[in-house]
C-alpha atoms as a PDB file:
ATOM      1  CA  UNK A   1       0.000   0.000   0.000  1.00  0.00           C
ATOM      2  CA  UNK A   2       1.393   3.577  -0.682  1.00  0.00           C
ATOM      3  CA  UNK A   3      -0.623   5.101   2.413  1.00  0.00           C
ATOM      4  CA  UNK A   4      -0.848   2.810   5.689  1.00  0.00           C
ATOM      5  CA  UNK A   5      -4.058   1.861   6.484  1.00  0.00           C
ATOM      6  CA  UNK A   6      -3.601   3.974  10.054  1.00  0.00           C
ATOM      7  CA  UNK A   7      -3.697   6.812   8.163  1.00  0.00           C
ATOM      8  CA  UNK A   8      -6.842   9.527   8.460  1.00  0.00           C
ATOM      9  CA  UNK A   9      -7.977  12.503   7.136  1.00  0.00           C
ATOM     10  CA  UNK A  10      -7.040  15.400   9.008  1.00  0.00           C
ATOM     11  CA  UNK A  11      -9.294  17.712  10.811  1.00  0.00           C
ATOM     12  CA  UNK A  12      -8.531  21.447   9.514  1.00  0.00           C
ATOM     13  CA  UNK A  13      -9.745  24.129  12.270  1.00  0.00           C
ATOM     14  CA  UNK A  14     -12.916  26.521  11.241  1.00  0.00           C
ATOM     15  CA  UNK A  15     -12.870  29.927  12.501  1.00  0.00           C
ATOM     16  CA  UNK A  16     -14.226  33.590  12.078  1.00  0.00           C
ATOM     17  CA  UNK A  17     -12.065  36.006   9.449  1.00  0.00           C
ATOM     18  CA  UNK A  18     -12.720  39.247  11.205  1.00  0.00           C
ATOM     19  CA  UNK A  19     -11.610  41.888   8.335  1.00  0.00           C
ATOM     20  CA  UNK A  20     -13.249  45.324   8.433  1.00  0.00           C
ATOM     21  CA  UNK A  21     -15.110  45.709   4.997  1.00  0.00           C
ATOM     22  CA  UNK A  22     -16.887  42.043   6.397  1.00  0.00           C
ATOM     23  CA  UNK A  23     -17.908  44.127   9.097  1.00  0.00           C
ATOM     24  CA  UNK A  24     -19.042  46.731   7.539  1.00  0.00           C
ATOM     25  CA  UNK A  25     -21.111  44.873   4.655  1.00  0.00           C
ATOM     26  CA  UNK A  26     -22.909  42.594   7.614  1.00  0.00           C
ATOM     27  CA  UNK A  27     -21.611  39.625   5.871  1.00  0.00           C
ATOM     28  CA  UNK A  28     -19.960  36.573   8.111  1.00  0.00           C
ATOM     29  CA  UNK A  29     -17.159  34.817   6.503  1.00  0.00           C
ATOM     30  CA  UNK A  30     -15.447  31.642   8.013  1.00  0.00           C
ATOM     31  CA  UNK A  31     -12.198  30.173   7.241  1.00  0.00           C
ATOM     32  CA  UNK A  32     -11.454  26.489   6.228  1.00  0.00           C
ATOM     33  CA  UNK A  33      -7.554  26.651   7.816  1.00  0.00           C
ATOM     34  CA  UNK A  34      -7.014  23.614   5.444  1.00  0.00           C
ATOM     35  CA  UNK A  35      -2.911  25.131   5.302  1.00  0.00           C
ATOM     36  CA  UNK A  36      -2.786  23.973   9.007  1.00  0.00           C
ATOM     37  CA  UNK A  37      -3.021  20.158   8.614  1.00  0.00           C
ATOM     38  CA  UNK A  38       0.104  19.141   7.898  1.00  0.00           C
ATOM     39  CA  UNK A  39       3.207  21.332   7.268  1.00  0.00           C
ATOM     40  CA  UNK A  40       4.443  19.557   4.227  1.00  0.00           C
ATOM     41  CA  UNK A  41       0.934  17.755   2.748  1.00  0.00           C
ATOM     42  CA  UNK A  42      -0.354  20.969   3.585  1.00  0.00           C
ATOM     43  CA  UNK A  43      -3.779  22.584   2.314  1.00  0.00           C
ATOM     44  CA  UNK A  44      -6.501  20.910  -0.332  1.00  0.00           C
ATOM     45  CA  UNK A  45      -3.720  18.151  -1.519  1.00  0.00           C
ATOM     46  CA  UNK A  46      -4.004  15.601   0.996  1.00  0.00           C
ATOM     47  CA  UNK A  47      -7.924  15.371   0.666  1.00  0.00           C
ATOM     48  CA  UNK A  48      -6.986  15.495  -3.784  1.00  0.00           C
ATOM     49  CA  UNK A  49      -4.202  12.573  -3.162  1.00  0.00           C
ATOM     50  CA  UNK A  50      -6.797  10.445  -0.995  1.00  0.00           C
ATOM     51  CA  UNK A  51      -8.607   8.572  -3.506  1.00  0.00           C
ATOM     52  CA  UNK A  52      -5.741   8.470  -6.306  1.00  0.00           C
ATOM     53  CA  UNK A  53      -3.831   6.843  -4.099  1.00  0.00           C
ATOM     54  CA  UNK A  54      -6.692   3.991  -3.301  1.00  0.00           C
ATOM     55  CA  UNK A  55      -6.748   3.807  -7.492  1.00  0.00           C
ATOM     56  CA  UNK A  56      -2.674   3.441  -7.484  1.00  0.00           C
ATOM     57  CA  UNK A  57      -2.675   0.587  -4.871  1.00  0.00           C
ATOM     58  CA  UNK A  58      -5.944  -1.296  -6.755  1.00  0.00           C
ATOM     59  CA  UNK A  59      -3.641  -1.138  -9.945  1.00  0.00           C
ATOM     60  CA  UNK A  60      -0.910  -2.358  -8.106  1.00  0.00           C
ATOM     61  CA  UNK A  61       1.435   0.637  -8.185  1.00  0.00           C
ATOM     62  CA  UNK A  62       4.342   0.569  -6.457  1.00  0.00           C
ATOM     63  CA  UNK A  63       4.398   4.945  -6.702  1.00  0.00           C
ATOM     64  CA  UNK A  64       3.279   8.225  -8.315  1.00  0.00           C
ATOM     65  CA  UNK A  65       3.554   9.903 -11.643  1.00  0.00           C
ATOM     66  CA  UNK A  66       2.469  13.756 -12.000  1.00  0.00           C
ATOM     67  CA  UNK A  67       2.337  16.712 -13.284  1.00  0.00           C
ATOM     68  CA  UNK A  68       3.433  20.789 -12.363  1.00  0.00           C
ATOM     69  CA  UNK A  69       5.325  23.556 -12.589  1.00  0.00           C
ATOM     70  CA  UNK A  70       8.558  24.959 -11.003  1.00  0.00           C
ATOM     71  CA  UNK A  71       6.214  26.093  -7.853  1.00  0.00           C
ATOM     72  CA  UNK A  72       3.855  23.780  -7.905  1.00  0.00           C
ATOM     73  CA  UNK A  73       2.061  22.931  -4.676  1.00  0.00           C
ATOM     74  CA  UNK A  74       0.773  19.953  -5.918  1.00  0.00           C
ATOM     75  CA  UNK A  75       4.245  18.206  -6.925  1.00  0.00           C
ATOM     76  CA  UNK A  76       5.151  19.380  -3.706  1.00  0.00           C
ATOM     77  CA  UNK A  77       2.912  17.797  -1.240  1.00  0.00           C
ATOM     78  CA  UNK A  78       3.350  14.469  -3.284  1.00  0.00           C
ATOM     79  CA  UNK A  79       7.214  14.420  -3.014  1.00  0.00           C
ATOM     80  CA  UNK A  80       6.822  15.156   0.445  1.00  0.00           C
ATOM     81  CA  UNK A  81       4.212  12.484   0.771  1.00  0.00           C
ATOM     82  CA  UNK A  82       6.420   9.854  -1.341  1.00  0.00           C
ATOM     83  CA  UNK A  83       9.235  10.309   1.277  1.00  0.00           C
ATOM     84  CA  UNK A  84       7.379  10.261   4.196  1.00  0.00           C
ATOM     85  CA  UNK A  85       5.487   7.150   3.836  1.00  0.00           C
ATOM     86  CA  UNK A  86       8.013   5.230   1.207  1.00  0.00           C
ATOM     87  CA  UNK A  87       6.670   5.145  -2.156  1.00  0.00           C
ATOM     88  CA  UNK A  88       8.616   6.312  -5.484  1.00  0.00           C
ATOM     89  CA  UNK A  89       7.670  10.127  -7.210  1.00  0.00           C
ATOM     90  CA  UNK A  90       8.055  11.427 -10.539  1.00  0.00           C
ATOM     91  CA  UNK A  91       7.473  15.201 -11.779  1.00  0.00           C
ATOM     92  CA  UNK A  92       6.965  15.958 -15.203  1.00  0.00           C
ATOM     93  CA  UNK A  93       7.537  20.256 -15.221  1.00  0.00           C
ATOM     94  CA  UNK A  94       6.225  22.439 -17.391  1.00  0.00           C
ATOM     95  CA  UNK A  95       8.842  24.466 -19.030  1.00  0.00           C
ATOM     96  CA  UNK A  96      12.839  24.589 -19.000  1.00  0.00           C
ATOM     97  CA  UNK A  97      15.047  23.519 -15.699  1.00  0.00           C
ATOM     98  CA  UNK A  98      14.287  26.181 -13.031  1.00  0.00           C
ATOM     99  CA  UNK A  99      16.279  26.079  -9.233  1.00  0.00           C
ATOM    100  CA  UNK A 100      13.607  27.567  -7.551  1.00  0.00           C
ATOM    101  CA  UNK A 101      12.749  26.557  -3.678  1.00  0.00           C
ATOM    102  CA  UNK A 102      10.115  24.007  -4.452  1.00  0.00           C
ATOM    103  CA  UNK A 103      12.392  22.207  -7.314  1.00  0.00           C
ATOM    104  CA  UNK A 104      15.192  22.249  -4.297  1.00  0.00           C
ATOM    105  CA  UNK A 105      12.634  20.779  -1.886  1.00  0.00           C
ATOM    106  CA  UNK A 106      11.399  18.211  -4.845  1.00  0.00           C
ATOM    107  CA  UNK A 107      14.766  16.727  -5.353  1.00  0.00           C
ATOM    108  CA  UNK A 108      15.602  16.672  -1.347  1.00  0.00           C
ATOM    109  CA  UNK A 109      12.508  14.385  -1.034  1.00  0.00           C
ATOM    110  CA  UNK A 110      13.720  11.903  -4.260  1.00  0.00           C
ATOM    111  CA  UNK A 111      11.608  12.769  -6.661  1.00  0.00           C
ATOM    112  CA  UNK A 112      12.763  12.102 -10.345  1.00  0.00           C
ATOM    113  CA  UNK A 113      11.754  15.295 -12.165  1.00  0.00           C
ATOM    114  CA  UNK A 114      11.579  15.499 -16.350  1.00  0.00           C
ATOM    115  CA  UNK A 115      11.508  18.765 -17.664  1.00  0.00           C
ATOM    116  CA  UNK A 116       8.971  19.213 -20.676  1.00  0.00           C
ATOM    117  CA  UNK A 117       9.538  22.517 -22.281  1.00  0.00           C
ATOM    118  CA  UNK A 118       6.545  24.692 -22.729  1.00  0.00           C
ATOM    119  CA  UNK A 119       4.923  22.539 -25.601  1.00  0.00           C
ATOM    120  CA  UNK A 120       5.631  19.446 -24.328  1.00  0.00           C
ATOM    121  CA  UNK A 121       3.617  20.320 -20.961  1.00  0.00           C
ATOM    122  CA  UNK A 122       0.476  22.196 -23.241  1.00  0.00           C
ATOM    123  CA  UNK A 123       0.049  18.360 -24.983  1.00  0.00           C
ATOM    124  CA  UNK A 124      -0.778  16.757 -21.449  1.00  0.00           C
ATOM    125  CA  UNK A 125      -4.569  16.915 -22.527  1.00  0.00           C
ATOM    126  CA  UNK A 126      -3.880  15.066 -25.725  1.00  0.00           C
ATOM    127  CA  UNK A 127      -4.729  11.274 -26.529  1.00  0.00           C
ATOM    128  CA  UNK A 128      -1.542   9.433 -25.849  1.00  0.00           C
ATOM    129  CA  UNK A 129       0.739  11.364 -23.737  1.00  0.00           C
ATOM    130  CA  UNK A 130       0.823   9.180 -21.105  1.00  0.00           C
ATOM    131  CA  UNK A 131       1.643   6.235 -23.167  1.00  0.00           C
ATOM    132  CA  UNK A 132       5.538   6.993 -23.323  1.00  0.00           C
ATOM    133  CA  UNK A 133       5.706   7.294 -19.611  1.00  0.00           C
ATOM    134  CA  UNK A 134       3.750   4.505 -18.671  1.00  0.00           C
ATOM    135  CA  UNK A 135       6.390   2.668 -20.838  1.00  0.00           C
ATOM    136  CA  UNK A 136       9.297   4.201 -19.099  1.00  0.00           C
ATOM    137  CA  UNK A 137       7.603   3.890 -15.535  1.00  0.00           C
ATOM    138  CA  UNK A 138       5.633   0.843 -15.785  1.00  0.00           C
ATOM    139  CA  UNK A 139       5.177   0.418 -12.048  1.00  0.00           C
ATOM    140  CA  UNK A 140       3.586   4.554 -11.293  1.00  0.00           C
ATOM    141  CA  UNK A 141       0.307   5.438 -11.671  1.00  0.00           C
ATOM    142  CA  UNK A 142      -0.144   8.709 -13.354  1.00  0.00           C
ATOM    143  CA  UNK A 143      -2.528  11.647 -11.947  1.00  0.00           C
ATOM    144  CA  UNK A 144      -3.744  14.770 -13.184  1.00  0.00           C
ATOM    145  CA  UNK A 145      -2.140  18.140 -12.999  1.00  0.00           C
ATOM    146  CA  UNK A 146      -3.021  19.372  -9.730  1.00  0.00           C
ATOM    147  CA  UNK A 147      -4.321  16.378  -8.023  1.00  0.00           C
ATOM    148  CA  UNK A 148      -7.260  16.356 -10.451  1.00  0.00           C
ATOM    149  CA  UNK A 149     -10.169  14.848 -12.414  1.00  0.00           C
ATOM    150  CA  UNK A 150     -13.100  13.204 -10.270  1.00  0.00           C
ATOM    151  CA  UNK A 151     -10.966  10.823  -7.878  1.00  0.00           C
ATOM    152  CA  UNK A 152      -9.257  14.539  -6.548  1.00  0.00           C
ATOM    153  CA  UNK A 153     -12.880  15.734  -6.671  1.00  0.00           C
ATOM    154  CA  UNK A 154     -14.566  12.914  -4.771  1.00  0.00           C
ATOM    155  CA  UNK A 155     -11.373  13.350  -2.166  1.00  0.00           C
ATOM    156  CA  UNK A 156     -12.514  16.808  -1.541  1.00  0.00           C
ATOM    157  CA  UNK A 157     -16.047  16.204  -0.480  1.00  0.00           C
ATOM    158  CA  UNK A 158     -15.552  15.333   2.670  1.00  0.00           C
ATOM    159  CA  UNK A 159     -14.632  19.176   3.453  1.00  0.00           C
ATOM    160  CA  UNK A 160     -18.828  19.381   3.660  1.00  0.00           C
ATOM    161  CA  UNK A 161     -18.830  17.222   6.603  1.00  0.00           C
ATOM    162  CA  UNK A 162     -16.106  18.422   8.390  1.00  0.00           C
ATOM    163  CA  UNK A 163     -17.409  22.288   8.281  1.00  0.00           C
ATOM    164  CA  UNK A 164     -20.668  20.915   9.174  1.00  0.00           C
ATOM    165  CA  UNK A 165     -19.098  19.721  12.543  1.00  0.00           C
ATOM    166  CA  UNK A 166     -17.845  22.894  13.674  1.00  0.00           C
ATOM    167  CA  UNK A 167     -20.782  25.348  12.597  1.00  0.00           C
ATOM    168  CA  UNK A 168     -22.007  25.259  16.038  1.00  0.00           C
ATOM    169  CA  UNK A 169     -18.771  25.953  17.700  1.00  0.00           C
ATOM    170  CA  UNK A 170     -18.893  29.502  15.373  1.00  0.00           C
ATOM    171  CA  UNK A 171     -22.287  30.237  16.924  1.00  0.00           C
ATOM    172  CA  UNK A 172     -23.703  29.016  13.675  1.00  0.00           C
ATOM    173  CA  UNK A 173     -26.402  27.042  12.248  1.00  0.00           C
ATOM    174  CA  UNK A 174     -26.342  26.834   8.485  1.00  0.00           C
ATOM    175  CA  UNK A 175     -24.181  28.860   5.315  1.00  0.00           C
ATOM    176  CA  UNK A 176     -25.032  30.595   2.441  1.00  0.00           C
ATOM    177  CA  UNK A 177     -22.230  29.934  -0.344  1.00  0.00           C
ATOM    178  CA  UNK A 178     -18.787  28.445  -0.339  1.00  0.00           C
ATOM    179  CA  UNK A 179     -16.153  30.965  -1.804  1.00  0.00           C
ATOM    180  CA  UNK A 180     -12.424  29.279  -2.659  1.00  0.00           C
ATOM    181  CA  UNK A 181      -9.454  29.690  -4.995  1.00  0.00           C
ATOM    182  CA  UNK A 182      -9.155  27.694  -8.509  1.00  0.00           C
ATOM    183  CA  UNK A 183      -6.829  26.431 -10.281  1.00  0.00           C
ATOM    184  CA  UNK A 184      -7.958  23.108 -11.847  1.00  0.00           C
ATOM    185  CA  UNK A 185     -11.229  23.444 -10.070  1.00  0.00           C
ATOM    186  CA  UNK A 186     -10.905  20.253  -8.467  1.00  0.00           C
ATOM    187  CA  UNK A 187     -11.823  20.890  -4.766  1.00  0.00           C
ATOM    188  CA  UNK A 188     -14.888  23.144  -6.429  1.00  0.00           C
ATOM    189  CA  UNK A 189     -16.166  20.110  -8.315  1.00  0.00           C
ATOM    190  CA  UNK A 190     -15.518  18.185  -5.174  1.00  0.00           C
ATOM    191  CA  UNK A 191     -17.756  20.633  -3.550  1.00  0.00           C
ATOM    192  CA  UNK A 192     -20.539  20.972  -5.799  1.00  0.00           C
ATOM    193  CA  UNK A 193     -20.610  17.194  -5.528  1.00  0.00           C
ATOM    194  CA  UNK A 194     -21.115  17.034  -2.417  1.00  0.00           C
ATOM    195  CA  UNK A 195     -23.335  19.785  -1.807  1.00  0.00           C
ATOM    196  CA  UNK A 196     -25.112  18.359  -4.672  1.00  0.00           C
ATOM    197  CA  UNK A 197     -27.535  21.822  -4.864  1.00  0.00           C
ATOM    198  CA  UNK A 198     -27.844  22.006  -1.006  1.00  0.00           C
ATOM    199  CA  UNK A 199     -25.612  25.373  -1.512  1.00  0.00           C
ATOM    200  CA  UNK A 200     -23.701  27.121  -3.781  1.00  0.00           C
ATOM    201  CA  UNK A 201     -20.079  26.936  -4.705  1.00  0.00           C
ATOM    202  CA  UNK A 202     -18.535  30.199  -6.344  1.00  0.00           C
ATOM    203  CA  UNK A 203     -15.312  29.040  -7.406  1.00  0.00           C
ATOM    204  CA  UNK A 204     -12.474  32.476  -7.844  1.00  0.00           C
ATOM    205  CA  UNK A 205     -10.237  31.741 -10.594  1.00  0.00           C
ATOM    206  CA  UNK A 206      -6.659  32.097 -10.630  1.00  0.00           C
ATOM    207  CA  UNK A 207      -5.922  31.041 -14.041  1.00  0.00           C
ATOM    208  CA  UNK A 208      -7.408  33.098 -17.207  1.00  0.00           C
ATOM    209  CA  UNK A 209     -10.144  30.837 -19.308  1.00  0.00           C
ATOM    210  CA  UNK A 210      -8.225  29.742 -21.659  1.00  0.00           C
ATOM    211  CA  UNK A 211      -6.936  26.834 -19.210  1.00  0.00           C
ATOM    212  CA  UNK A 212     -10.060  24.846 -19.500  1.00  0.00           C
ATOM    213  CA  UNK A 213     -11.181  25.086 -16.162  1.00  0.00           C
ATOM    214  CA  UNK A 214     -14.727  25.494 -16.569  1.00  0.00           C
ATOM    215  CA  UNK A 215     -15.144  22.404 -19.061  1.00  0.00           C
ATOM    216  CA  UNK A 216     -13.027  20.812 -16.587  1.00  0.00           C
ATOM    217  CA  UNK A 217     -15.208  21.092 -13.447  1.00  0.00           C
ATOM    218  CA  UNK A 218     -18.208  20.296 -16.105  1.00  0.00           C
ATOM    219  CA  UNK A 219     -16.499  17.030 -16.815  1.00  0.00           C
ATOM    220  CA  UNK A 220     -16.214  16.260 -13.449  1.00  0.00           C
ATOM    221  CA  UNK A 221     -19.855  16.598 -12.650  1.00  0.00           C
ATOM    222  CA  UNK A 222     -20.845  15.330 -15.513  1.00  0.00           C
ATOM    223  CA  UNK A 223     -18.971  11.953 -14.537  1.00  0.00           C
ATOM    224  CA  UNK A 224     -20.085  11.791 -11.409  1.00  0.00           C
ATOM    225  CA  UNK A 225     -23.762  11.703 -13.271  1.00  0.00           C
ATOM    226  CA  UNK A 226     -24.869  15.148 -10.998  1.00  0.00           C
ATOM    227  CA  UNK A 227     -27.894  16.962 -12.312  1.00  0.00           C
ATOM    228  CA  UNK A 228     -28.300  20.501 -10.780  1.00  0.00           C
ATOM    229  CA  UNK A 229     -25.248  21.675  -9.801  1.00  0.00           C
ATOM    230  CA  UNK A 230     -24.513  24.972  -8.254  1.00  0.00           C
ATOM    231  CA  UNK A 231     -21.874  27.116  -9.003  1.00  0.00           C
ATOM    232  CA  UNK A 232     -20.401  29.646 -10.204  1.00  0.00           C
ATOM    233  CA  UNK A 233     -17.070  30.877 -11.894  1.00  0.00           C
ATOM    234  CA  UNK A 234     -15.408  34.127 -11.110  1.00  0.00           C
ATOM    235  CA  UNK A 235     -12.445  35.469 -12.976  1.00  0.00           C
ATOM    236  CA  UNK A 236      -9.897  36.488 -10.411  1.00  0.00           C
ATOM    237  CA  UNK A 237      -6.566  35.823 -12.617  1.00  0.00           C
ATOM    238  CA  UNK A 238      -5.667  39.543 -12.391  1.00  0.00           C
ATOM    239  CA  UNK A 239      -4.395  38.885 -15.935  1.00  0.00           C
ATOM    240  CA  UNK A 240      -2.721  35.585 -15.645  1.00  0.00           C
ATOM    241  CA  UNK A 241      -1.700  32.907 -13.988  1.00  0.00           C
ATOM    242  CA  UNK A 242       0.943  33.864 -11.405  1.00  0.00           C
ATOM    243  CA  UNK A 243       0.307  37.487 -12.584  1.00  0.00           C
ATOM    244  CA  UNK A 244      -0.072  39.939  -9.837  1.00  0.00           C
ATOM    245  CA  UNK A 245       0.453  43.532  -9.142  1.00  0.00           C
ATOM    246  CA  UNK A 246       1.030  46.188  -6.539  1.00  0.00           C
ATOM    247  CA  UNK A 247      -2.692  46.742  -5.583  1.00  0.00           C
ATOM    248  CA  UNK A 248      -2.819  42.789  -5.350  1.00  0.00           C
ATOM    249  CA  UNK A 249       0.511  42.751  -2.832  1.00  0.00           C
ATOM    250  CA  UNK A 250      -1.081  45.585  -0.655  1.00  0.00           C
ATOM    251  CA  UNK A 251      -3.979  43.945   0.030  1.00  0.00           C
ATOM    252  CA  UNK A 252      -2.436  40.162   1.334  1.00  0.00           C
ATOM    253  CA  UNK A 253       0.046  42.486   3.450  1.00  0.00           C
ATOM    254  CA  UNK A 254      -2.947  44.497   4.768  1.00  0.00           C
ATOM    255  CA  UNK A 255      -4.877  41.323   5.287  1.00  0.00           C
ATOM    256  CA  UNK A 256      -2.395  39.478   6.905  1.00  0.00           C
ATOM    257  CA  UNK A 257      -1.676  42.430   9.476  1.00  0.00           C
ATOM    258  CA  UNK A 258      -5.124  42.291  10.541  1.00  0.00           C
ATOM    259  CA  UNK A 259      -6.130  38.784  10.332  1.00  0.00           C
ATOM    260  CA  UNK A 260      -3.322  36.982  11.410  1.00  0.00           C
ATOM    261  CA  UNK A 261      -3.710  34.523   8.768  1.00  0.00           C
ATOM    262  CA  UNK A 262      -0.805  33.718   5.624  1.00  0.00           C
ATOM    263  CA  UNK A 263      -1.989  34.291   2.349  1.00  0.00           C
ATOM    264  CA  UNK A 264      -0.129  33.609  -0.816  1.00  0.00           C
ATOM    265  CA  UNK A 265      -0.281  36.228  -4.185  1.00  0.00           C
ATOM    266  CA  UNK A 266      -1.345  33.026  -6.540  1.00  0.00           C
ATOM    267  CA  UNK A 267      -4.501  31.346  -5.133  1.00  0.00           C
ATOM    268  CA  UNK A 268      -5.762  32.674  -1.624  1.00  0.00           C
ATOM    269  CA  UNK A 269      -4.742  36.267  -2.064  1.00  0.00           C
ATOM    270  CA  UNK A 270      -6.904  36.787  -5.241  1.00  0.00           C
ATOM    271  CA  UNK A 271      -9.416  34.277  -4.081  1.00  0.00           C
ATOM    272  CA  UNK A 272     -10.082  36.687  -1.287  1.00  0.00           C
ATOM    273  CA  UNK A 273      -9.852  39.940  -2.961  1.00  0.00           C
ATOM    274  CA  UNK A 274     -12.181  39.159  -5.771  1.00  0.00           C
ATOM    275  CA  UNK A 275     -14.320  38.320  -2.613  1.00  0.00           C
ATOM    276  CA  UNK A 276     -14.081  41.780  -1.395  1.00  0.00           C
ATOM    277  CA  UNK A 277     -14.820  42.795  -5.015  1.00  0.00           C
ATOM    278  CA  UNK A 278     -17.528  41.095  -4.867  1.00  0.00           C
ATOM    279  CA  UNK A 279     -18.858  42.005  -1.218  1.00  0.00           C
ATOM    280  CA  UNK A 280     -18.281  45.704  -2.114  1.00  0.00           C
ATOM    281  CA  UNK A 281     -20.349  45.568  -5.248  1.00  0.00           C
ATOM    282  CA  UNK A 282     -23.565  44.751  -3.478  1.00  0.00           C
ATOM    283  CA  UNK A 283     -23.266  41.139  -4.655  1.00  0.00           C
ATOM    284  CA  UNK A 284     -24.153  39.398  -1.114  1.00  0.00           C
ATOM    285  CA  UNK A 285     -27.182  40.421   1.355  1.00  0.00           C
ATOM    286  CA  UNK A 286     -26.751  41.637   4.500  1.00  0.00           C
ATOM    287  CA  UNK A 287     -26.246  38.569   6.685  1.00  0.00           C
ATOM    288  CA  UNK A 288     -24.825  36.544   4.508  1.00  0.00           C
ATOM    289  CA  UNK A 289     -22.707  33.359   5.899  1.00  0.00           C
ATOM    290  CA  UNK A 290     -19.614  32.132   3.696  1.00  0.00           C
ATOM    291  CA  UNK A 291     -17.122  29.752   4.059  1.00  0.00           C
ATOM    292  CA  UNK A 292     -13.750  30.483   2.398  1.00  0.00           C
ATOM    293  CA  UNK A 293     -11.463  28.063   2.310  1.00  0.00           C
ATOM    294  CA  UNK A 294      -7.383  28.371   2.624  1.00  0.00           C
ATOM    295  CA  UNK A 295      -6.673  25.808   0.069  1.00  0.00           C
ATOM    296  CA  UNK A 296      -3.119  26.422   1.437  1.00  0.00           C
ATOM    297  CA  UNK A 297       0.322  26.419  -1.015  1.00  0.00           C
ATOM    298  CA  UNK A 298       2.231  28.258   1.548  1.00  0.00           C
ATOM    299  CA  UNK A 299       5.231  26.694   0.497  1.00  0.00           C
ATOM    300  CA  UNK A 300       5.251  28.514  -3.140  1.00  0.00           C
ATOM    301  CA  UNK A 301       5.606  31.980  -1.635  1.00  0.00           C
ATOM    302  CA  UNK A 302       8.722  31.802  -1.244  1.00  0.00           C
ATOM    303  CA  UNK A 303       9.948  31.438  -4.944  1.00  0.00           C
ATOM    304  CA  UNK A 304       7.498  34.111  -5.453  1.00  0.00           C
ATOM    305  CA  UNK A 305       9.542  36.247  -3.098  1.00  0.00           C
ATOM    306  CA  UNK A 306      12.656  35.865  -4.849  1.00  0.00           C
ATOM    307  CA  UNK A 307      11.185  36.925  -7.711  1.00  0.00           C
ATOM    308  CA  UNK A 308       9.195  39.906  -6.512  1.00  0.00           C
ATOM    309  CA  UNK A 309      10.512  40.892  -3.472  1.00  0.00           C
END
């Protein structure tokens, strides 16, 4: 088995995000600390790698084939979580060989890393990719950029459940709306499964449209054989992936000050400024319970620092 048996879902803590334009539009937003549950398998990946790992041990592989970039969370958490529990990794990366923190901390935990070029990594959607790999690493089972496809998804909807459980300890009794980052919009399919219409999932995008997210939450439901699914894309790129600008930067800094909470430029920070976006343009009632969640990648700020600092 790649995972012992022992091994659980963590529990990730829920608690009020007391930031003054909340306040002052009468709307209640609690945080999903999901970048507290472990500090290397850290935020939304654990709950992604969950059921891919059940397929890779039901096929009989002995470790894990992926795919990311030269900060990728994703490739991150699953080198950590090949070293820690014994299984082999492999990292196919977009682009041309990078030394940036995370491609340190890859090769520190053993993972074999490939580097694809730029059009290389774009044909990982097309028929056959896979099939040279699978030749050279008979023994890995491949996943998704990201962690994704329905397996990630279905991983993810236990998140439901364990919000659920700690509504009452908020001096809550039900929620409006789930707001969270996207990049493959795997936990948001994993949410809008699970929630299947009960609430709504609005889903703030940190990649433009032309990455396919939208078709690829649609595939997920689709799969999964859902009818009457709620959600809702919201373009929060700021231009680009891994774009971001001054106005961006202020904000996390401001918002960290006076939450207490990390936040990193790629995924949470725009996740939650499009929310205040949002909030300030009349969009929610007065009233208004949402849970955000920290879908975590801590670990990629500090590339980003390098860069931009």
């Amino acid at each position: 088995m790649l995972l012992p048996s022992s091994i659980w879902l963590p529990r990730a803590p829920l608690e009020h995000l007391n930031l003054d334009w909340l306040t002052q539009a009468h709307i209640e937003v609690a945080i999903l600390r999901l970048d507290q549950i472990d500090p290397l398998i850290s935020g939304n990946k654990w709950f992604k790698f969950t059921e891919h790992l059940k397929a890779a041990d039901l096929a009989g592989a002995k470790g894990i084939i992926s795919l990311g970039g030269a900060h990728s969370n994703h490739l991150h958490a699953l080198a950590a979580a090949g070293k820690r529990f014994g299984f082999p990794t492999v990292g196919l990366l977009r682009g041309h060989p990078q030394d940036t923190p995370t491609v340190q901390d890859l090769q520190a935990f053993g993972m074999a890393l490939h580097w694809l070029g730029y059009g290389g990594y774009r044909a990982r959607h097309e028929p056959g990719f896979w099939q040279p790999w699978q030749a050279r690493y008979p023994d890995l089972q491949p996943v998704p950029e990201g962690g994704g496809g329905l397996p990630g998804a279905t991983g993810c909807m236990p998140l439901k459940t364990m919000v659920s459980e700690q509504l009452n300890a908020l001096g809550w009794n039900d929620y409006h709306g789930w707001w969270l980052a996207c990049g493959t919009g795997t936990t948001l399919a994993g949410l809008v499964l699970a929630e299947a219409g009960e609430h709504p999932v609005y889903g703030a995008l940190a990649v433009p449209d032309d990455h396919g997210v939208a078709q690829q939450v649609q595939r997920i439901v689709q799969e999964a054989g859902l009818v009457g699914a709620t959600y809702e894309l919201i373009d929060a790129s700021r231009g680009g992936f891994a774009k971001v600008d001054p106005l961006l930067l202020e904000f996390i800094e401001r918002s960290e000050q006076a939450s207490g909470i990390p936040l990193e430029p790629l995924y949470t920070g725009k996740a939650l400024l499009a929310l205040k976006q949002q909030v300030e343009a009349g969009r929610f009632a007065r009233g208004t319970r949402l849970i955000f969640i920290h879908t975590g990648g801590l670990q990629g700020r500090r590339g980003f620092t390098s860069q931009h600092g």
